[in-house]
Structure formats: C-alpha cells, structure tokens
C-alpha atoms as a PDB file:
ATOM      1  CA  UNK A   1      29.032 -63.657   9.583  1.00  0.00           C
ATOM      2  CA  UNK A   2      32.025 -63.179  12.323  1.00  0.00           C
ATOM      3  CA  UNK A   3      31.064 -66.883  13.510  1.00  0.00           C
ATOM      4  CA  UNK A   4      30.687 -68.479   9.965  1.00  0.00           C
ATOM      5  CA  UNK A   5      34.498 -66.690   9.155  1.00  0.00           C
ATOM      6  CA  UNK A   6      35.800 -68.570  12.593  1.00  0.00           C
ATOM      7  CA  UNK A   7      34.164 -71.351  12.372  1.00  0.00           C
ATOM      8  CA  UNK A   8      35.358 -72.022   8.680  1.00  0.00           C
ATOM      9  CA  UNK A   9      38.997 -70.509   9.659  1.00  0.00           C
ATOM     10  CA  UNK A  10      38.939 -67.219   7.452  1.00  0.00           C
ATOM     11  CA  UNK A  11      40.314 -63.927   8.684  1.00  0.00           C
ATOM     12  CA  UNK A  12      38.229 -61.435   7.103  1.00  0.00           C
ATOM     13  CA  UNK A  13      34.800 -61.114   5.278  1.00  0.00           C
ATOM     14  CA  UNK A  14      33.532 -58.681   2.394  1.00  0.00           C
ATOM     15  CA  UNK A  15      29.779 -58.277   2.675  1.00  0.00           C
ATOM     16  CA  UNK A  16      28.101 -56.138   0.298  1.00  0.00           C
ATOM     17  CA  UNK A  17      24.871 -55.441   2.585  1.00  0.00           C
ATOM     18  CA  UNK A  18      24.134 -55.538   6.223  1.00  0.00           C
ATOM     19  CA  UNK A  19      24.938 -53.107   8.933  1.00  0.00           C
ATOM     20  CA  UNK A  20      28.739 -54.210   8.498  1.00  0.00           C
ATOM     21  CA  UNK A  21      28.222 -54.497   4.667  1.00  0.00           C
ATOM     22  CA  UNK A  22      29.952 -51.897   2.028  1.00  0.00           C
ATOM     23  CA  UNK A  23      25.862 -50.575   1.496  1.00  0.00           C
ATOM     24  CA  UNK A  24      24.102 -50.158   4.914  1.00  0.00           C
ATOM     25  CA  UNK A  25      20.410 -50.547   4.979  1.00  0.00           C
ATOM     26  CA  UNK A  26      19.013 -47.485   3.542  1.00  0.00           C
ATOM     27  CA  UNK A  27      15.194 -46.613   5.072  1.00  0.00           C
ATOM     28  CA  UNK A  28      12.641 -47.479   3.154  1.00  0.00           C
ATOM     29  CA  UNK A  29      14.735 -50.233   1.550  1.00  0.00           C
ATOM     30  CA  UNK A  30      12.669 -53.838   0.609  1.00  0.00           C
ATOM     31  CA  UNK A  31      14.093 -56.830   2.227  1.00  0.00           C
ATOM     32  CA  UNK A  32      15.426 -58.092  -1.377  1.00  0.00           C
ATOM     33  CA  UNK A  33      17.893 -54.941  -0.530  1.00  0.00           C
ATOM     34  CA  UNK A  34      19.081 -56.695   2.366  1.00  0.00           C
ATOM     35  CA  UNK A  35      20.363 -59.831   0.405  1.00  0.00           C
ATOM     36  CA  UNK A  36      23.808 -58.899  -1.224  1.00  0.00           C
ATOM     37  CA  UNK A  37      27.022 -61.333  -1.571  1.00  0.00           C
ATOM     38  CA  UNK A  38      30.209 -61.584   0.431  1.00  0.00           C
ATOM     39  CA  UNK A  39      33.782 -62.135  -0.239  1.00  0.00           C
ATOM     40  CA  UNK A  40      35.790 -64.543   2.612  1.00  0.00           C
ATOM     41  CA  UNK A  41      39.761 -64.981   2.746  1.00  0.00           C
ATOM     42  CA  UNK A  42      42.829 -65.853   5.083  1.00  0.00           C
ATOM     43  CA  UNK A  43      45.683 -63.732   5.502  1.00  0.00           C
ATOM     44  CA  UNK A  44      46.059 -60.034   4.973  1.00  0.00           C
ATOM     45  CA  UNK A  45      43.141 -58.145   4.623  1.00  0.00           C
ATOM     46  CA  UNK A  46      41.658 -56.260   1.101  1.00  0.00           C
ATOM     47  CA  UNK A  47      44.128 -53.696  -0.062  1.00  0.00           C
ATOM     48  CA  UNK A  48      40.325 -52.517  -1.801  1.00  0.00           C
ATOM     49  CA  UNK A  49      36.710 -53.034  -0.973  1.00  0.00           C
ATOM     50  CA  UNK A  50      33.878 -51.842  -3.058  1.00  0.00           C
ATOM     51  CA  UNK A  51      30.746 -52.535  -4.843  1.00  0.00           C
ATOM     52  CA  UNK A  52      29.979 -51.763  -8.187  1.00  0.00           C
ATOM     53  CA  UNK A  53      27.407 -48.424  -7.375  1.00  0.00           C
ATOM     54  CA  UNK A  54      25.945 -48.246 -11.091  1.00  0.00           C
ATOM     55  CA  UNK A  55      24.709 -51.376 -10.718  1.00  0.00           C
ATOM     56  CA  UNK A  56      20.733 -51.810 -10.363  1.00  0.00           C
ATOM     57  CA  UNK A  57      21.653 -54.069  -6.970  1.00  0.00           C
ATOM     58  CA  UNK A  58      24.909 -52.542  -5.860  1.00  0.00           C
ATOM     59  CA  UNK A  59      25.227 -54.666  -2.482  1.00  0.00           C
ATOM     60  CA  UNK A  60      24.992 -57.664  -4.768  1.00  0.00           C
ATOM     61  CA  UNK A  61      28.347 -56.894  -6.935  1.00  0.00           C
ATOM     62  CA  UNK A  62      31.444 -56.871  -4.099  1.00  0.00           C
ATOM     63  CA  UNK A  63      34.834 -56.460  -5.555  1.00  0.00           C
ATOM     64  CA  UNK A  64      38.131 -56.537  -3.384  1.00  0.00           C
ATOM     65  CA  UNK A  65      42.236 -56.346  -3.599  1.00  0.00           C
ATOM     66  CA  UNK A  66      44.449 -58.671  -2.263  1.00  0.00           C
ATOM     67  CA  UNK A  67      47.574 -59.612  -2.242  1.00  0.00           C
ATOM     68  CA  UNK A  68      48.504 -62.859  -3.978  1.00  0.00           C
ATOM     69  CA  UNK A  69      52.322 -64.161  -4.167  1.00  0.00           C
ATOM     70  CA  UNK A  70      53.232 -60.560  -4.005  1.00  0.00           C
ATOM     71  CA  UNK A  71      50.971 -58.777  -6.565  1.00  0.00           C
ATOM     72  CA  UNK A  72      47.507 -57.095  -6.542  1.00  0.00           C
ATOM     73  CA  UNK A  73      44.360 -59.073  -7.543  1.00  0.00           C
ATOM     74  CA  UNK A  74      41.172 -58.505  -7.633  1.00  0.00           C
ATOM     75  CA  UNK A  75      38.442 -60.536  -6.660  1.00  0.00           C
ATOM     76  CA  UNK A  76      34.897 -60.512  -6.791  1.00  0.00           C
ATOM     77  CA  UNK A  77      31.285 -62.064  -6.126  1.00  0.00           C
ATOM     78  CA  UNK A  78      28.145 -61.822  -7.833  1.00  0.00           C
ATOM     79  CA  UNK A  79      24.705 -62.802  -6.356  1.00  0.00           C
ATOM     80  CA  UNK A  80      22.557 -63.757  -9.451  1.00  0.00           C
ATOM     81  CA  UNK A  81      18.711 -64.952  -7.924  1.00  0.00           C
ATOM     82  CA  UNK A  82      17.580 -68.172  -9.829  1.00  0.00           C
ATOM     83  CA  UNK A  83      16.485 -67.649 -13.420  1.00  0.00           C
ATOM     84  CA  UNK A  84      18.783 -64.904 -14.085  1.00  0.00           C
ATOM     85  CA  UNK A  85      21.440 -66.140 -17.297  1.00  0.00           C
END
C-alpha cells in the first residue's frame, strides 16, 4: 500500500485490515477478514482513525478526521461485495 500511496502522490493511507490496518489479522480469521477498505489523502495526516467495531465487518467501515480549509471533517469508506444494495 506504501508504493500505491507514492506512486499515486498521497501522503498517508487508512487501511481498515492488514498488519498495518486499524483491525490486525485475528487467528483463526477467514481470508474474507482480510479484505477491508482504505482511506488515501495528501497533506496532514487524520486528526482520527477508526472503524466502526459494531459493525458485522468492522475492517470494512474506516472513518477518519482531517483537516479541510481549517475545520474538522470526517471521511469515510465502505467496502460493499457485489450484490449488496
């Protein structure tokens, strides 16, 4: 994920699962657990990082702060797997 952010010229990354991700792998876990969503940006990093924990799929709900033109806002990305409305 470090290349993809330098190669496409963002600073930081969110990532929900993954060794580096907000959930590590847990043992036991399925490889569907292993699939989450990311948030990428430029400039300062996340005042905030999270993940919504109620959710059946936590890693797959990433929420994060940042600053826009002065003021919080928060931001987030949703993995939805085909055929889900």
């Amino acid at each position: 994920m470090d290349r993809l952010c330098g190669e496409a010229g963002f600073d930081w990354v969110v990532m929900g699962a993954g060794p580096s991700g907000l959930r590590p792998p847990a043992p036991g876990d399925r490889t569907v657990r292993q699939r989450g969503s990311a948030i990428l940006g430029r400039g300062a990093e996340p005042r905030q990082r999270s993940i919504l924990e109620d959710a059946p799929l936590p890693e797959r709900a990433v929420l994060a702060v940042v600053d826009a033109g002065g003021r919080p806002v928060t931001v987030a990305s949703y993995h939805a797997p085909p055929g889900v409305n």
